[in-house]
Protein backbone atom coordinates (compact mmCIF):
# COMPACT_ATOMS: atom_id res chain seq x y z
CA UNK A 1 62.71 135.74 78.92
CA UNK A 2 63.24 131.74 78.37
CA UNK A 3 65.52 129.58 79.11
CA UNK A 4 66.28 127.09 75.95
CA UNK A 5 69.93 126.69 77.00
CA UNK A 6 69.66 123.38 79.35
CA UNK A 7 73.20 123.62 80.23
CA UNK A 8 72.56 127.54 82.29
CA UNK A 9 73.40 126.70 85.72
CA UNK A 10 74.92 123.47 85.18
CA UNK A 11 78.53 122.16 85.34
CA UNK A 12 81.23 121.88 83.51
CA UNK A 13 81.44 117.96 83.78
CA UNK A 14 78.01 118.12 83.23
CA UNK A 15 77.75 119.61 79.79
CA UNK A 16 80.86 117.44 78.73
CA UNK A 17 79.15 114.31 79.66
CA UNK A 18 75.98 115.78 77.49
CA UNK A 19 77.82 116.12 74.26
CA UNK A 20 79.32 112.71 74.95
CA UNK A 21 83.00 113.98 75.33
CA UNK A 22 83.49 113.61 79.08
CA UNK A 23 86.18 110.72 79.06
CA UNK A 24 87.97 112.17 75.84
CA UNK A 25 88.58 115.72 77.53
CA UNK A 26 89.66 113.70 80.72
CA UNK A 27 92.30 111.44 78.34
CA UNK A 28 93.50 114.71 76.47
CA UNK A 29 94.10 116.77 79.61
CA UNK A 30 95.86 113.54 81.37
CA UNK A 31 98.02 113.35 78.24
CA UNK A 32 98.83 117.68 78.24
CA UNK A 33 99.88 117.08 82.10
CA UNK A 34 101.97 114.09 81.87
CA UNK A 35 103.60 115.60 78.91
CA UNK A 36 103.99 118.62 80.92
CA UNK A 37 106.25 116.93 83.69
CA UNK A 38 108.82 115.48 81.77
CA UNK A 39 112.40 116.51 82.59
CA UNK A 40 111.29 117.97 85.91
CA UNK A 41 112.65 116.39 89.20
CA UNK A 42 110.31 114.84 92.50
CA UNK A 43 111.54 113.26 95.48
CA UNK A 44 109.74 109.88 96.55
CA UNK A 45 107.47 111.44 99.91
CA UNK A 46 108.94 114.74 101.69
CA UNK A 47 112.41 112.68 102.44
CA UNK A 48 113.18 109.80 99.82
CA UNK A 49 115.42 109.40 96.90
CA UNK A 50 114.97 111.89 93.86
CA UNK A 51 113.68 110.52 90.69
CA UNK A 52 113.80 112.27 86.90
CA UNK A 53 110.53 112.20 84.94
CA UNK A 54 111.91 110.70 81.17
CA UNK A 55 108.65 109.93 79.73
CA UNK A 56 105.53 108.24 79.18
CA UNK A 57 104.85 104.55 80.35
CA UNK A 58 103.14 101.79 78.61
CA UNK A 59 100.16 100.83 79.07
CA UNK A 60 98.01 103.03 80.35
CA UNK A 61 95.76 100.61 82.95
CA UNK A 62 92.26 101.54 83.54
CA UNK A 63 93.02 104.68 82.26
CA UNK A 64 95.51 105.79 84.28
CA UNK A 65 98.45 107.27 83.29
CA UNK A 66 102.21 105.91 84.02
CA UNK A 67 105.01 107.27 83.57
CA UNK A 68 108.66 106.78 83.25
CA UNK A 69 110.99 107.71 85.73
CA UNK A 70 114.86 107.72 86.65
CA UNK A 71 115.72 106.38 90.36
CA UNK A 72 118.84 109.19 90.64
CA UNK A 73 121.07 106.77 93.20
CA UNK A 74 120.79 103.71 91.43
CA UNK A 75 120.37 104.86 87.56
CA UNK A 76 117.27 102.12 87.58
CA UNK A 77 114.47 103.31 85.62
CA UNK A 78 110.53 102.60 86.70
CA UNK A 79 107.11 102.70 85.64
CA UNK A 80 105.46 105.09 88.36
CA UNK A 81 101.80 106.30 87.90
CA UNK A 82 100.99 109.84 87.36
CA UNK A 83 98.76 109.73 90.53
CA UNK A 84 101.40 108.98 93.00
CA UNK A 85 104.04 111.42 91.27
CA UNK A 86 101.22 113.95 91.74
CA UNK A 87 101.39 112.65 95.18
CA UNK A 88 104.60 113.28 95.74
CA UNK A 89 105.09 116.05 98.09
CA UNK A 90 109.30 116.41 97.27
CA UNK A 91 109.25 118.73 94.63
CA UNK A 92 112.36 119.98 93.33
């Protein structure tokens, strides 16, 4: 039996970055999860102030996602990235 599939054994990441689609998948799935979060609640760290997630910031730097978020105390509203409310231990 032979192999003509190069991709047996190899990775996901692997194959994507074969057919040339690696950083699109990445940018679609960043977009489905930030999407995901909004309306839901986090607290900055285990013990800090609780913050709303309203939407999606502009720009995305570097590829990056931000996000928009409401500072519950003090009504201010914030461009946070997506990494650090990820981060964010202080789910509600």
């Amino acid at each position: 039996m032979s192999r003509d599939n190069p991709h047996i054994g190899s990775s996901f990441e692997s194959w994507l970055e074969a057919e040339g689609i690696a950083e699109e998948v990445t940018m679609a799935a960043a977009w489905a999860e930030s999407h995901s979060l909004i309306g839901s609640w986090r607290r900055f760290g285990p013990v800090g102030p609780v913050y709303e997630i309203i939407g999606v910031g502009e720009p995305w730097k570097g590829g990056a996602p931000l996000m928009r978020i409401r500072v519950v105390e003090t009504g201010e509203e914030l461009t946070y990235s997506l990494a650090d409310i990820l981060d964010d231990s202080g789910v509600l």
